[in-house]
N, C-alpha and C. Protein backbone atom coordinates (compact mmCIF):
# COMPACT_ATOMS: atom_id res chain seq x y z
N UNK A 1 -11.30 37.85 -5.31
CA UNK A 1 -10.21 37.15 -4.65
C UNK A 1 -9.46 36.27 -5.65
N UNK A 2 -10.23 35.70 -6.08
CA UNK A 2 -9.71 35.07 -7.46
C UNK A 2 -9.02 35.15 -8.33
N UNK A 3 -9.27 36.56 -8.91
CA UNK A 3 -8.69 37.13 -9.61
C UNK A 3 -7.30 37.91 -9.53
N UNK A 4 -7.56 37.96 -7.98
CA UNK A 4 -5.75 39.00 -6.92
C UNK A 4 -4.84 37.33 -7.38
N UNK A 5 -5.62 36.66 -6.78
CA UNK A 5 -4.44 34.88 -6.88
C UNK A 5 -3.76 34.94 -7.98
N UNK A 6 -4.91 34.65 -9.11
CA UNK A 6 -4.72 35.12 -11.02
C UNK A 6 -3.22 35.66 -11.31
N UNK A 7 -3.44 37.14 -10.92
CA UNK A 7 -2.76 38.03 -10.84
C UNK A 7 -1.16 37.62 -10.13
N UNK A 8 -1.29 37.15 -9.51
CA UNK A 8 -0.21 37.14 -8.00
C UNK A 8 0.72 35.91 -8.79
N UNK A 9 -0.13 35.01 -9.41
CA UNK A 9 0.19 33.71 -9.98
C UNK A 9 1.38 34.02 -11.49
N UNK A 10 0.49 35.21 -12.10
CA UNK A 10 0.97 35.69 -13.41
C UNK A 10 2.11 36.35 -13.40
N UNK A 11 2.38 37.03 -12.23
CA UNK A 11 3.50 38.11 -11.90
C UNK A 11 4.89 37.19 -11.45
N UNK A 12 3.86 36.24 -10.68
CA UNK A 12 4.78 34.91 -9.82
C UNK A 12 6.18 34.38 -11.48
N UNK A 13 4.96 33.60 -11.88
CA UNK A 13 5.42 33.01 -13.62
C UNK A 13 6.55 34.27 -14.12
N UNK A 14 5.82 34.85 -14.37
CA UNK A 14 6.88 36.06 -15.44
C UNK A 14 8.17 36.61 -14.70
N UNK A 15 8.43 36.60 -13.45
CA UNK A 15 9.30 36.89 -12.57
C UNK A 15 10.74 36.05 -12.91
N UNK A 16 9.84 34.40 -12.76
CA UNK A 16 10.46 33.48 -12.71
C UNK A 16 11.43 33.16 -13.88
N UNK A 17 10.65 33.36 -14.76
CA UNK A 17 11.10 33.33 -16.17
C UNK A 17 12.09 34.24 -16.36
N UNK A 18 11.75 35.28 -16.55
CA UNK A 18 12.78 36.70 -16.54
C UNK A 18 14.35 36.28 -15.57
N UNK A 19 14.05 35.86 -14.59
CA UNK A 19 15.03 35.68 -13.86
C UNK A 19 15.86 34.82 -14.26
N UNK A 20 15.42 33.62 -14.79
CA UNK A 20 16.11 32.54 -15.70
C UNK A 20 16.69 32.93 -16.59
N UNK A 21 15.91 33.91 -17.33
CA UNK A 21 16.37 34.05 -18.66
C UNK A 21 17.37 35.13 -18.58
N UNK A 22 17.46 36.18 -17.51
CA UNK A 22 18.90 37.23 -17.40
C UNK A 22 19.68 36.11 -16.23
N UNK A 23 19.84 35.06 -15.79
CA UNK A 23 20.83 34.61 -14.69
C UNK A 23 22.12 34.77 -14.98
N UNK A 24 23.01 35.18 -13.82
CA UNK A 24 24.10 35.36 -14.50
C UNK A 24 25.04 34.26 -14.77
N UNK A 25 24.62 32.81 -14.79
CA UNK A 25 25.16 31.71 -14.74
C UNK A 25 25.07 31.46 -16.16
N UNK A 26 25.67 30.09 -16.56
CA UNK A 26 25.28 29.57 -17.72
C UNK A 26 23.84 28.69 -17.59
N UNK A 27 23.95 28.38 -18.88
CA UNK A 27 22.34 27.69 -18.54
C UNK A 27 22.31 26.50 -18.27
N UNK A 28 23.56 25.72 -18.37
CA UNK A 28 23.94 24.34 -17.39
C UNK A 28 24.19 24.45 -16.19
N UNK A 29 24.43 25.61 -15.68
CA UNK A 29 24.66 25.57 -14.48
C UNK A 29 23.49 26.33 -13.59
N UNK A 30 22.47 27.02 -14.38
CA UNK A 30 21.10 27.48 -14.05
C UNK A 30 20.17 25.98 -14.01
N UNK A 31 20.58 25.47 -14.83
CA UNK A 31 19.06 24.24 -14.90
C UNK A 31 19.74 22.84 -13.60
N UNK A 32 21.11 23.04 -13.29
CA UNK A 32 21.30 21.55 -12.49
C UNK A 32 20.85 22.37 -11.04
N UNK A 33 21.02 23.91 -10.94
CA UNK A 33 20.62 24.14 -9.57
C UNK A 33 19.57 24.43 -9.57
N UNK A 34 18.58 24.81 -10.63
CA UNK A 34 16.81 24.39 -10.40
C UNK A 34 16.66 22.76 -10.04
N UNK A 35 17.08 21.78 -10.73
CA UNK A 35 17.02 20.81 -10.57
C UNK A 35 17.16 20.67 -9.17
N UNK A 36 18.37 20.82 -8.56
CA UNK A 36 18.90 20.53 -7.27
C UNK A 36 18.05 21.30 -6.36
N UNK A 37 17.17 22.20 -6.42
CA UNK A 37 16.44 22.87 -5.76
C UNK A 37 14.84 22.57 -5.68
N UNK A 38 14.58 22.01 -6.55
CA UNK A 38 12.89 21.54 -6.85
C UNK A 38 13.38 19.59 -6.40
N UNK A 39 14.31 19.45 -6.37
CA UNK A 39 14.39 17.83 -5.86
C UNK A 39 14.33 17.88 -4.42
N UNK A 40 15.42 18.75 -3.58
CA UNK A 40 15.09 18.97 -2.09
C UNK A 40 14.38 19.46 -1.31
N UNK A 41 13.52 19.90 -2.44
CA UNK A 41 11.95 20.76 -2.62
C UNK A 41 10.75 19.53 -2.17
N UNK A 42 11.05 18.11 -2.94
CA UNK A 42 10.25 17.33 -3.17
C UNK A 42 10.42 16.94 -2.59
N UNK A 43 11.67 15.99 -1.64
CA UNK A 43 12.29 15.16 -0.62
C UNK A 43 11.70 15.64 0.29
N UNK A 44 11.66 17.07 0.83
CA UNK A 44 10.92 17.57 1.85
C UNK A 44 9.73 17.41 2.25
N UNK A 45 8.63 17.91 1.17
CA UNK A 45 7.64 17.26 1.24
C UNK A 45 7.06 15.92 1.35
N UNK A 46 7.79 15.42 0.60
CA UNK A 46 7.60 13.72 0.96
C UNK A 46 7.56 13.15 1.70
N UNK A 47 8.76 13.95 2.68
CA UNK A 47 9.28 13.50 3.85
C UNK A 47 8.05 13.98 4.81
N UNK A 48 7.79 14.76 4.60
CA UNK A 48 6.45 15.40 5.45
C UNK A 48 5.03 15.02 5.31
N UNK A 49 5.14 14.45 4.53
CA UNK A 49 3.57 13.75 3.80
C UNK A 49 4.21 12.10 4.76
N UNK A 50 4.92 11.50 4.94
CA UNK A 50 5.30 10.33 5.09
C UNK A 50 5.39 10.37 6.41
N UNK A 51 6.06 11.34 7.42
CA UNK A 51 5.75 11.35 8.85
C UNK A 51 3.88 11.53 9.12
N UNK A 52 3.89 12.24 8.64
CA UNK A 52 2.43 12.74 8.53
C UNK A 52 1.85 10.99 8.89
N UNK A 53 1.90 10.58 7.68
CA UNK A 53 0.99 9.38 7.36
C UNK A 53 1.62 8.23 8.76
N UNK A 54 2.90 8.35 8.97
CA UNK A 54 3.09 7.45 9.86
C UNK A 54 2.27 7.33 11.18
N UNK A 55 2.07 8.70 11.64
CA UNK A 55 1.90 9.16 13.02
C UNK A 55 -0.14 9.39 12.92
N UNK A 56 -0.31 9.40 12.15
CA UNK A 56 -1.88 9.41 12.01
C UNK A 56 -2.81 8.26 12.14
N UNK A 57 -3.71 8.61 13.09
CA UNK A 57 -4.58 6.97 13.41
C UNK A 57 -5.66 7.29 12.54
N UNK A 58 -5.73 5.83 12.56
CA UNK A 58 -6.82 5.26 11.52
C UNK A 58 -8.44 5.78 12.24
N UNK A 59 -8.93 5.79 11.39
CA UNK A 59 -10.45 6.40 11.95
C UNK A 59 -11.22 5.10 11.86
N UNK A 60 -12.08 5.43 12.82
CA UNK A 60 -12.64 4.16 13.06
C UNK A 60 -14.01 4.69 13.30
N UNK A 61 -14.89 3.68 12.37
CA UNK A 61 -16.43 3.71 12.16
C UNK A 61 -16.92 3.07 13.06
């Protein structure tokens, strides 16, 4: 199982790359919309880790 992830992970990477590296954009305009995409990436989560934490009761011993 481990090793399919490995795999899945490696193909994931090299995809990614390749794709960057033929985009048909320039590469200022490839790296501000990764940027702009891994930031609303993060906001999201955050945002979801932060409701999360709001709405969760405390455990009690």
């Amino acid at each position: 199982m481990l090793g399919r992830v490995r795999t899945a992970l490696k193909f994931l990477t090299w995809g990614l790359l390749l794709g960057l590296l033929f985009a048909p954009r320039s590469g200022a305009e490839t790296r501000r919309r990764v940027v702009q995409w891994m930031t609303y990436r993060f906001e999201r989560a955050a945002g979801r880790v932060l409701r999360i934490a709001r709405t969760a009761q405390p455990i009690q011993r």
